[in-house]
Protein backbone atom coordinates (compact mmCIF):
# COMPACT_ATOMS: atom_id res chain seq x y z
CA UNK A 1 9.64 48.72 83.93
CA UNK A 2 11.70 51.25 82.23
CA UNK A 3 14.98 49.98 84.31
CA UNK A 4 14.55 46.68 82.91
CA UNK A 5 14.16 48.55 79.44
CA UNK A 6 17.01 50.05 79.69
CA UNK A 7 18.78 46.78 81.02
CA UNK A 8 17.84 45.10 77.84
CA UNK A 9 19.47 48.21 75.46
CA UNK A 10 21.71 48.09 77.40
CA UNK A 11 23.51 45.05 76.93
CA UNK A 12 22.23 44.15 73.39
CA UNK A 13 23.82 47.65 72.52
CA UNK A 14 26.50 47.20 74.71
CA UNK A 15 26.30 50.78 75.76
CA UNK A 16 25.42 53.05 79.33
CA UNK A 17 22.46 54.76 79.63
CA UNK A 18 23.69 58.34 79.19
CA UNK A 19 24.31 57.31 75.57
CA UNK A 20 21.44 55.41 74.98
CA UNK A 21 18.08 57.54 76.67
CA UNK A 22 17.24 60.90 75.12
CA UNK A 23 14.06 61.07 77.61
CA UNK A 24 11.25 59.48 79.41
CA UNK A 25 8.00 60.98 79.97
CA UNK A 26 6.42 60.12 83.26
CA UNK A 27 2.73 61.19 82.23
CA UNK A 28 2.67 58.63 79.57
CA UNK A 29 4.85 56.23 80.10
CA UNK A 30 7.08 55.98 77.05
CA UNK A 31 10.73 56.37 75.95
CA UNK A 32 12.42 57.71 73.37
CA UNK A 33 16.18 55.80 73.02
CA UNK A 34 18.41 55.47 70.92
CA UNK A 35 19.03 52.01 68.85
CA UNK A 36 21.21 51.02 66.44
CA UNK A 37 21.05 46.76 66.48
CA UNK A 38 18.02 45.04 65.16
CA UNK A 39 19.05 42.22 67.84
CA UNK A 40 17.39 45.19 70.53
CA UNK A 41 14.46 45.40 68.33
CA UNK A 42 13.85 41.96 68.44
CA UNK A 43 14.66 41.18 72.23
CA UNK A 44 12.41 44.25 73.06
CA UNK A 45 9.77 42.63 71.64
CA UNK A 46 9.47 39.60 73.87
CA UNK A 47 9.78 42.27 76.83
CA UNK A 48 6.00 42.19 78.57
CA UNK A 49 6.14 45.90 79.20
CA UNK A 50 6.31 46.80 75.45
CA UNK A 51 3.07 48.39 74.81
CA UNK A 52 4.53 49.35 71.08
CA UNK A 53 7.84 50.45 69.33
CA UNK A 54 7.78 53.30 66.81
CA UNK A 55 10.80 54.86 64.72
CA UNK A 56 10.92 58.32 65.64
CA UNK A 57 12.95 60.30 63.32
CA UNK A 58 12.14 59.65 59.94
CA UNK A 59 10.06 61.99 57.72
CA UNK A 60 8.28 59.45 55.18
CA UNK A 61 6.57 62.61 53.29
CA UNK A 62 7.44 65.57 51.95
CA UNK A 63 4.93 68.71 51.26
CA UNK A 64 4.10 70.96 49.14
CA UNK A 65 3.27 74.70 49.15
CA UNK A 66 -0.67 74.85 49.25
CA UNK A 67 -3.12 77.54 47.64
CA UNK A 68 -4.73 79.99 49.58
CA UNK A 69 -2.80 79.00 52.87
CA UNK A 70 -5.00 75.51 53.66
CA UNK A 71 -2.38 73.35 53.87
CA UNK A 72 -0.84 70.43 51.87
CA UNK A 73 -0.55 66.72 52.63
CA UNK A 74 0.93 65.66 49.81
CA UNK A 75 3.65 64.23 48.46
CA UNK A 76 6.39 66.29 46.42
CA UNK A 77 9.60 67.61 46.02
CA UNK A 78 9.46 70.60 47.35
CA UNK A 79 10.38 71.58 50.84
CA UNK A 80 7.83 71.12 53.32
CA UNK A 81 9.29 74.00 55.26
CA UNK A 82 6.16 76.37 54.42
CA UNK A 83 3.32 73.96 53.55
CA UNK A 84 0.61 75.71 54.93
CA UNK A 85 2.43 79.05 55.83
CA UNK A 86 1.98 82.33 54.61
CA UNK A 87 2.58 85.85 55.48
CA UNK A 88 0.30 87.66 53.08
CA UNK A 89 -1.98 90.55 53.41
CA UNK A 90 -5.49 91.10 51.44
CA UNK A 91 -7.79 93.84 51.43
CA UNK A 92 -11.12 91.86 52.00
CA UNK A 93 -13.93 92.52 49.51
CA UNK A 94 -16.94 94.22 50.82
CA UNK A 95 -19.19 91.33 50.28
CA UNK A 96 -16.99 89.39 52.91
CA UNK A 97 -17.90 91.03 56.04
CA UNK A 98 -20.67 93.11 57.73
CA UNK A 99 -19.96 95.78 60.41
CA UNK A 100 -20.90 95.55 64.14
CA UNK A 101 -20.03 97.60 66.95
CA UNK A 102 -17.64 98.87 68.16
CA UNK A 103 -16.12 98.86 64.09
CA UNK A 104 -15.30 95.12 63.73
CA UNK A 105 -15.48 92.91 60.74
CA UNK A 106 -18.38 89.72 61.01
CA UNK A 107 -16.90 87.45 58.43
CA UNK A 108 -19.42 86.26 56.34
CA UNK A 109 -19.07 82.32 57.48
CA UNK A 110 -19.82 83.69 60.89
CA UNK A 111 -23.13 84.84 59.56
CA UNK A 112 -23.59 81.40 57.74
CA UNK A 113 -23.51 79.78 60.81
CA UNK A 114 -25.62 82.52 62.84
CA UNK A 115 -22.54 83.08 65.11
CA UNK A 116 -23.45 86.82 65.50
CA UNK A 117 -26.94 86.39 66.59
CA UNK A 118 -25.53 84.05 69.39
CA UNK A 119 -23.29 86.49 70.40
CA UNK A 120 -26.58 87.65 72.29
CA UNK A 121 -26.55 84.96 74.30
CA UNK A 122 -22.67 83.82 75.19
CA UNK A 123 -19.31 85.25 73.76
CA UNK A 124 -17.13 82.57 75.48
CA UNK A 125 -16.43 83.98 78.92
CA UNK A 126 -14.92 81.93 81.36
CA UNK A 127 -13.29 79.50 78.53
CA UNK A 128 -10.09 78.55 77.60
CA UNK A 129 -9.37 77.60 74.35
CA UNK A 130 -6.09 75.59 73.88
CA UNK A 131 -4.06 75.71 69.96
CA UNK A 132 -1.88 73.71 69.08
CA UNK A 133 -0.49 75.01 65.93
CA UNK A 134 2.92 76.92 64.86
CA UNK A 135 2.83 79.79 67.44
CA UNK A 136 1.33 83.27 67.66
CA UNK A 137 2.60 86.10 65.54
CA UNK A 138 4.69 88.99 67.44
CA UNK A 139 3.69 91.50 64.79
CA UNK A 140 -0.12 91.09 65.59
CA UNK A 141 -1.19 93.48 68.63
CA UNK A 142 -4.85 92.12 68.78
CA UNK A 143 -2.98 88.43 69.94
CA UNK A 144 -0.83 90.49 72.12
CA UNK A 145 -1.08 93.48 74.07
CA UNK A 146 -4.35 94.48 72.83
CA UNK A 147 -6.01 90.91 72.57
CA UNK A 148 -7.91 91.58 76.46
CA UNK A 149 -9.24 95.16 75.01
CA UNK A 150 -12.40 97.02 73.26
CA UNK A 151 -15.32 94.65 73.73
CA UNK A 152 -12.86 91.45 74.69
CA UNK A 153 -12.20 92.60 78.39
CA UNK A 154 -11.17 90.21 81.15
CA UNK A 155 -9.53 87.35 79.50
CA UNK A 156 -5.76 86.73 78.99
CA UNK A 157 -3.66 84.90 76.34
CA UNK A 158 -0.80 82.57 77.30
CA UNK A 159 1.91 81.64 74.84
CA UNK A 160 4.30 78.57 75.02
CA UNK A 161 6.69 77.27 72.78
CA UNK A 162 8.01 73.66 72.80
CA UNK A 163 8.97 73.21 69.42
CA UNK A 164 12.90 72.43 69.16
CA UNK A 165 14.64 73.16 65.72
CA UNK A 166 17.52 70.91 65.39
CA UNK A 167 18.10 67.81 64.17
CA UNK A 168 19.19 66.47 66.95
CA UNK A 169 16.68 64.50 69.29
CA UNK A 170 18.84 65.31 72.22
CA UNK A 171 18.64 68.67 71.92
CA UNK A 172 16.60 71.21 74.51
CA UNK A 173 16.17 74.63 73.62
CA UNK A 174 13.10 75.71 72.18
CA UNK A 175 12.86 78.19 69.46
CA UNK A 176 10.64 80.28 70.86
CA UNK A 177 6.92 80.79 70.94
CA UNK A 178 6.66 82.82 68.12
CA UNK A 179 4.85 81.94 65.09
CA UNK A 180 7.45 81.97 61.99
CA UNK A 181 4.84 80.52 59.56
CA UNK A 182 1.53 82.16 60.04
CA UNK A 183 -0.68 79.16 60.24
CA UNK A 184 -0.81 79.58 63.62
CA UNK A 185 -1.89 83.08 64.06
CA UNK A 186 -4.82 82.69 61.57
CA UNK A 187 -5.98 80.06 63.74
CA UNK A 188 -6.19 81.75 66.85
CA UNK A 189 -7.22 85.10 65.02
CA UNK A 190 -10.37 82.90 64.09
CA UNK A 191 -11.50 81.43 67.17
CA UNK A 192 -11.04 84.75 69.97
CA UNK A 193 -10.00 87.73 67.95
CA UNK A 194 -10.83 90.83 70.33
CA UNK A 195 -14.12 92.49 69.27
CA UNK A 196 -12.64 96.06 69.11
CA UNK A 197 -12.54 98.79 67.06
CA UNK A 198 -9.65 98.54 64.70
CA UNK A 199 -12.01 97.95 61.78
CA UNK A 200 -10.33 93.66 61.53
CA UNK A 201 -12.04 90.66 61.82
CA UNK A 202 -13.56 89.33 64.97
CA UNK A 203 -13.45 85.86 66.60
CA UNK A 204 -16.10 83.31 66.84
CA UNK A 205 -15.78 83.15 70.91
CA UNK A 206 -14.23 86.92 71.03
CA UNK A 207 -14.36 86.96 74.97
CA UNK A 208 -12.87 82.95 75.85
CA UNK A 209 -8.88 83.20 77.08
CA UNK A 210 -6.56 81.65 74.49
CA UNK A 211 -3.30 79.06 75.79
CA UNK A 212 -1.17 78.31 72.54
CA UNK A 213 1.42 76.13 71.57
CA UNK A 214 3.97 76.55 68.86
CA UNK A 215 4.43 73.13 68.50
CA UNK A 216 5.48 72.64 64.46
CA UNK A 217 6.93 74.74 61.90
CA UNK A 218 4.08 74.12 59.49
CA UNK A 219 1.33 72.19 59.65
CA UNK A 220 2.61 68.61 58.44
CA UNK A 221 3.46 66.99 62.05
CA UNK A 222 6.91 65.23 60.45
CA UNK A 223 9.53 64.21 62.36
CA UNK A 224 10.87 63.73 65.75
CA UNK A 225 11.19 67.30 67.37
CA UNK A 226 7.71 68.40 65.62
CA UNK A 227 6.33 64.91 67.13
CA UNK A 228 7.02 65.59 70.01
CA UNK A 229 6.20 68.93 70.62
CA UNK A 230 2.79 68.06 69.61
CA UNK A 231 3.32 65.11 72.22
CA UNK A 232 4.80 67.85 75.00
CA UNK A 233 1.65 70.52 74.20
CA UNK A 234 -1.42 67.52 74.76
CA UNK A 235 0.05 66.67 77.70
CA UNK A 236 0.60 70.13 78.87
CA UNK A 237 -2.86 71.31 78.29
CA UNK A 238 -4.14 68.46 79.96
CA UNK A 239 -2.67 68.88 82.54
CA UNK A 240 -4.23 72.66 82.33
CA UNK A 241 -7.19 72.52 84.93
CA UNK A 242 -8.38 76.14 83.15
CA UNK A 243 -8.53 74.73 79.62
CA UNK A 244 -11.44 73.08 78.24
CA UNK A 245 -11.16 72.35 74.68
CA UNK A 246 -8.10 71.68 72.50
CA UNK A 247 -7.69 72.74 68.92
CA UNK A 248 -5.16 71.64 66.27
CA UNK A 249 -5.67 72.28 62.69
CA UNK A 250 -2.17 70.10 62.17
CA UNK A 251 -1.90 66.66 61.18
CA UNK A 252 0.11 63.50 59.61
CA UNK A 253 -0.84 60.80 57.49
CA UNK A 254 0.29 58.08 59.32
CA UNK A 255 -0.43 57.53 63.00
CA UNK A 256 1.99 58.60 65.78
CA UNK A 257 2.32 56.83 68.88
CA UNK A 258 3.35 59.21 70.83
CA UNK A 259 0.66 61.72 69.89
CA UNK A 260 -1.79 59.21 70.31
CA UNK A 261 -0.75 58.53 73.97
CA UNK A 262 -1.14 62.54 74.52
CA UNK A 263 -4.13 62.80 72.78
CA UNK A 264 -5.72 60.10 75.09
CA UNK A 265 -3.96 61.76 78.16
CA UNK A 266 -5.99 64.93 77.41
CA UNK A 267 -9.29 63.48 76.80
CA UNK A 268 -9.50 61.39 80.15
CA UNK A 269 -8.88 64.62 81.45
CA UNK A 270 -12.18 66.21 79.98
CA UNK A 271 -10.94 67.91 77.03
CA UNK A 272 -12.83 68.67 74.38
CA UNK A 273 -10.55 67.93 71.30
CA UNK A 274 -11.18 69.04 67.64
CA UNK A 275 -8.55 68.14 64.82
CA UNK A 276 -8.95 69.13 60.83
CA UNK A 277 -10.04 66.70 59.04
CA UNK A 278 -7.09 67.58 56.48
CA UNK A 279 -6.83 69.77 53.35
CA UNK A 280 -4.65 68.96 50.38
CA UNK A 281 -4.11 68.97 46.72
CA UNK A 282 -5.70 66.11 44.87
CA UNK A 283 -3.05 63.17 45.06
CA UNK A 284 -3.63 62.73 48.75
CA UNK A 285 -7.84 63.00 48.88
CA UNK A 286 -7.07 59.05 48.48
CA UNK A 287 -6.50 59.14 52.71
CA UNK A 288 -9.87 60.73 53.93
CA UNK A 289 -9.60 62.35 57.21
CA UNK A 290 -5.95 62.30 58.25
CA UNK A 291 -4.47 61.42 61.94
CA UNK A 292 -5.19 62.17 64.56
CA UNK A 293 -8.45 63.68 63.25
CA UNK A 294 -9.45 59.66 63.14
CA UNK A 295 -9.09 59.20 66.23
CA UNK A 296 -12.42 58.32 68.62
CA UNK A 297 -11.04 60.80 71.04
CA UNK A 298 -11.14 63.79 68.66
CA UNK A 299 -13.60 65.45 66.82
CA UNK A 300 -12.96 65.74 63.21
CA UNK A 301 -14.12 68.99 61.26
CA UNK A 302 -14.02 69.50 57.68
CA UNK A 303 -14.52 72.72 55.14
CA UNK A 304 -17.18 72.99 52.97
CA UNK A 305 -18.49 75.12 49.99
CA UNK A 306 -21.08 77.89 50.34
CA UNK A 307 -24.86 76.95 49.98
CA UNK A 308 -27.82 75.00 50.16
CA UNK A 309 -26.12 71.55 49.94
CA UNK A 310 -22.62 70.27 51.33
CA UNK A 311 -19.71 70.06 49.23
CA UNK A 312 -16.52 69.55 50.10
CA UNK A 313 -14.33 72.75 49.91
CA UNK A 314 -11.56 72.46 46.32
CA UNK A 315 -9.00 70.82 48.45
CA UNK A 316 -10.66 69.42 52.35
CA UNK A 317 -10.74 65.81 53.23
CA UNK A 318 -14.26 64.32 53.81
CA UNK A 319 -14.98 60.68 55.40
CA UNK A 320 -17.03 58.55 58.17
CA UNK A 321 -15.08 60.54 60.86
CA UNK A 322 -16.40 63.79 60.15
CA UNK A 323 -18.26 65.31 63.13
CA UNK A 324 -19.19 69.07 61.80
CA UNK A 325 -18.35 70.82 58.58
CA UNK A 326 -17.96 74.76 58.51
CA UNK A 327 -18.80 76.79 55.41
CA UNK A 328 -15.74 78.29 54.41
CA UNK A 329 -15.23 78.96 50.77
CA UNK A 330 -17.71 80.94 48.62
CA UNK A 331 -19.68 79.73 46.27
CA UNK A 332 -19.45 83.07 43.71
CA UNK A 333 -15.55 84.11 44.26
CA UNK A 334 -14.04 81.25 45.78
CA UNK A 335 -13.13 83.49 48.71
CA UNK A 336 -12.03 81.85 52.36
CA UNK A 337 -12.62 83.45 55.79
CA UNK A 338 -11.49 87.32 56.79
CA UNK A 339 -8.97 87.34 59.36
CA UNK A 340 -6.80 89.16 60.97
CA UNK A 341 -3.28 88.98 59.22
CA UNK A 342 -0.11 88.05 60.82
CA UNK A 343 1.12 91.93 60.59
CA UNK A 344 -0.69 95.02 62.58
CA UNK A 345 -3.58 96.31 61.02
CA UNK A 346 -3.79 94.48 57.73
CA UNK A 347 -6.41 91.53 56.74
CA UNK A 348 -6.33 88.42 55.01
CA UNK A 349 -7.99 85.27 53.73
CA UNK A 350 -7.65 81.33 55.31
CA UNK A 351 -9.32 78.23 54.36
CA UNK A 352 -9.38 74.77 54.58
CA UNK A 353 -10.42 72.25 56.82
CA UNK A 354 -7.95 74.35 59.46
CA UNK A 355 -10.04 77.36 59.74
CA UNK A 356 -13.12 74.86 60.10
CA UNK A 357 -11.86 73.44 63.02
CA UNK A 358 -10.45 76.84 64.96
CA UNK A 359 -14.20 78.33 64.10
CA UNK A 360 -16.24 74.77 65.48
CA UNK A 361 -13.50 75.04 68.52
CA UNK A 362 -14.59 78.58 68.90
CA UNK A 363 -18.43 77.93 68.74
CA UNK A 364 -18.17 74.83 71.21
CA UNK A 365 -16.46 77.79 73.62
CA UNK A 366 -19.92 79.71 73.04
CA UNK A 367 -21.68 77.17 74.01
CA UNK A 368 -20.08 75.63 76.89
CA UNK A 369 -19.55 79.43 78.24
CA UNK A 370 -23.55 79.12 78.21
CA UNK A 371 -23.63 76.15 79.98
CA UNK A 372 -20.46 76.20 82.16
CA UNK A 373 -21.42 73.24 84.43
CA UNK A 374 -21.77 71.13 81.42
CA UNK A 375 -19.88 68.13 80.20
CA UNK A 376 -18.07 67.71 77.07
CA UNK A 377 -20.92 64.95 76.02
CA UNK A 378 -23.29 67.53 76.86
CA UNK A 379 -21.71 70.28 74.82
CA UNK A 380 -21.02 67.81 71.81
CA UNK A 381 -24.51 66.83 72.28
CA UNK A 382 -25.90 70.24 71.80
CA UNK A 383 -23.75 70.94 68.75
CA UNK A 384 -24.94 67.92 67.16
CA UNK A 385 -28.70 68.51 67.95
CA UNK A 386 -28.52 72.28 66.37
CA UNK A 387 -26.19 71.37 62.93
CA UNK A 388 -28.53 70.94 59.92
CA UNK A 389 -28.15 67.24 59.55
CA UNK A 390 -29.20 66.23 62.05
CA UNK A 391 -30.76 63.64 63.38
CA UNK A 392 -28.97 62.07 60.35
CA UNK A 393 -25.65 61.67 59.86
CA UNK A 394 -23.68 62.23 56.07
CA UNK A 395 -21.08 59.25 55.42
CA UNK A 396 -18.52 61.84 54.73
CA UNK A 397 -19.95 65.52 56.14
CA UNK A 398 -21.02 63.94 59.73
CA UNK A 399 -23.85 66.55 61.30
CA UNK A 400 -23.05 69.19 58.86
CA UNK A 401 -23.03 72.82 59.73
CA UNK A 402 -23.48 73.96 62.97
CA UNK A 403 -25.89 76.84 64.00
CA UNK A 404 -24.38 78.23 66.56
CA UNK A 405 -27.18 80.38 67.65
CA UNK A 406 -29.34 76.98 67.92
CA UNK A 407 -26.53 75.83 69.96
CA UNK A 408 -26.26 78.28 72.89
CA UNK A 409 -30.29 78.24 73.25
């Protein structure tokens, strides 16, 4: 099928191969080429091994900077190279966080969501927790050399990078695996942070092994390199026997093809796959939840305020797709989640429908540590049976909040 592709650029480009194929990938069947002729376009499509045809390197949108570090899908004219980014420190209020052994900080949307009293039960051993996000900081020890340490023993983290920064499509050197944005380390800070005694913020599943992808420079997936990186890292961790569940607090607001392909890759493989619902300023709450958090083969997660009723967080997408909401934003200050920052020893504050999803990836780790024979319908089952919802189901806040405790019973 793809020679007979190629035949068909071929001659309607009148052009060889070598100037026409960047790459084919052989998981999931698809292309990307280079075209230049609508007459290709048009003699493609009457070709009976077109499944679709996408352009690939086009950025329709362009972000802005968000508040608070919760990423922006909206359009601006600003540069969209830090949307969601941020290398900031905070000294976390006192109200934030309780102390537990061995001198860790509990966030307090841990408590919320009775993580620490499940902590009794499972911490995540024996999962793998894959993130897909903008890479892992180098300046933070407790995702490094110190992340299997203190009360977080036996585990490892493995770090990747497929992003490629160039312009060029044909291009093949990656820029690394380090995380030059942030986004990414908050992210996995959240969902296995070592339990130690540094005096910084714990994980939700502080004893699961972490695999992470920098896959984007920020957390708008725009573009061809960015789009497929994404592509490269679903594939990759599906193709990960150890890994389990899949988190990506990253999204578009159009659908990709390509990702979509991955995405479906990964799930007939077993993986459990969460994907932020999407945070933003007001001009794009007009989408809902964003792809591929729409997808049937992810589970969409959204933020929410603090209290007795659900409300969306100042800035998180809510909608039909919504599986499980995390509390994430205070209702008195307006605060977000403790984490640990992207530098050694310092703190700071995330929010948005990101950290919701990296904290629902992390509980689903608790639980299926718990249950380690289970299925992902079994573990999504349980989730859904212990959030406060349920047996109902909110048009835009799904299940609601899961109790994680309730969960690993």
């Amino acid at each position: 099928m793809q020679s007979d592709l190629l035949e068909i650029i071929m001659r309607y480009e009148t052009s060889t191969v070598d100037k026409i194929l960047i790459a084919a990938d052989i998981d999931l069947n698809l292309m990307d080429v280079i075209i230049e002729k609508q007459e290709t376009i048009i003699a493609l499509r009457k070709s009976k091994f077109i499944r679709y045809i996408e352009p690939a390197d086009y950025s329709y949108i362009q972000v802005r900077d968000a508040e608070n570090r919760t990423g922006s899908f909206s359009n601006s004219t600003n540069s969209s190279s830090s949307s969601g980014c941020g290398f900031e420190s905070q000294v976390l209020a006192t109200a934030d966080f309780t102390t537990t052994t061995p001198n860790a900080k509990v966030p307090w949307t841990f408590t919320r969501h009775n993580i620490p009293n499940a902590w009794n039960i499972s911490t995540g051993r024996g999962i793998t927790i894959g993130i897909i996000d903008t890479g892992v900081s180098p300046n933070q020890s407790l995702l490094g050399s110190n992340f299997n340490n203190g009360l977080s023993t036996g585990r490892t983290i493995q770090k990747n990078g497929v992003y490629i920064d160039s312009i060029w499509p044909w291009s093949t050197t990656t820029d690394g695996v380090n995380d030059l944005c942030g986004h990414g380390t908050s992210m996995a800070s959240v969902a296995a942070a070592p339990r130690k005694d540094r005096g910084l913020p714990v994980g939700v599943a502080y004893n699961s092994n972490l695999v992470t992808y920098r896959a984007a420079t920020n957390v708008v997936i725009d573009g061809f390199q960015e789009q497929e990186a994404v592509k490269k890292a679903f594939t990759a961790l599906g193709n990960n026997t150890n890994v389990r569940i899949i988190s990506m607090s990253m999204g578009h607001m159009f659908s990709v093809g390509k990702i979509e392909d991955a995405i479906k890759f990964a799930h007939a493989r077993g993986k459990l796959i969460f994907c932020a619902a999407g945070t933003s300023t007001s001009f794009t709450t007009f989408v809902g939840v964003i792809f591929p958090a729409w997808m049937p083969e992810t589970v969409a997660v959204t933020g929410v305020r603090e209290g007795t009723t659900l409300q969306a967080c100042s800035n998180c997408h809510t909608g039909g797709k919504v599986e499980f909401t995390v509390a994430m934003q205070r209702a008195s200050t307006g605060n977000t989640v403790p984490i640990s920052s992207y530098y050694e020893n310092q703190t700071d504050y995330v929010g948005g429908s990101s950290v919701a999803t990296a904290t629902t990836a992390g509980i689903a780790a608790l639980v299926w540590s718990k249950n380690p024979s289970w299925t992902r319908e079994q573990v999504l089952t349980k989730m859904r049976q212990s959030a406060n919802l349920f047996p109902n189901r909110s048009s835009q806040f799904g299940f609601g909040n899961v109790n994680a405790f309730l969960a690993v019973q």
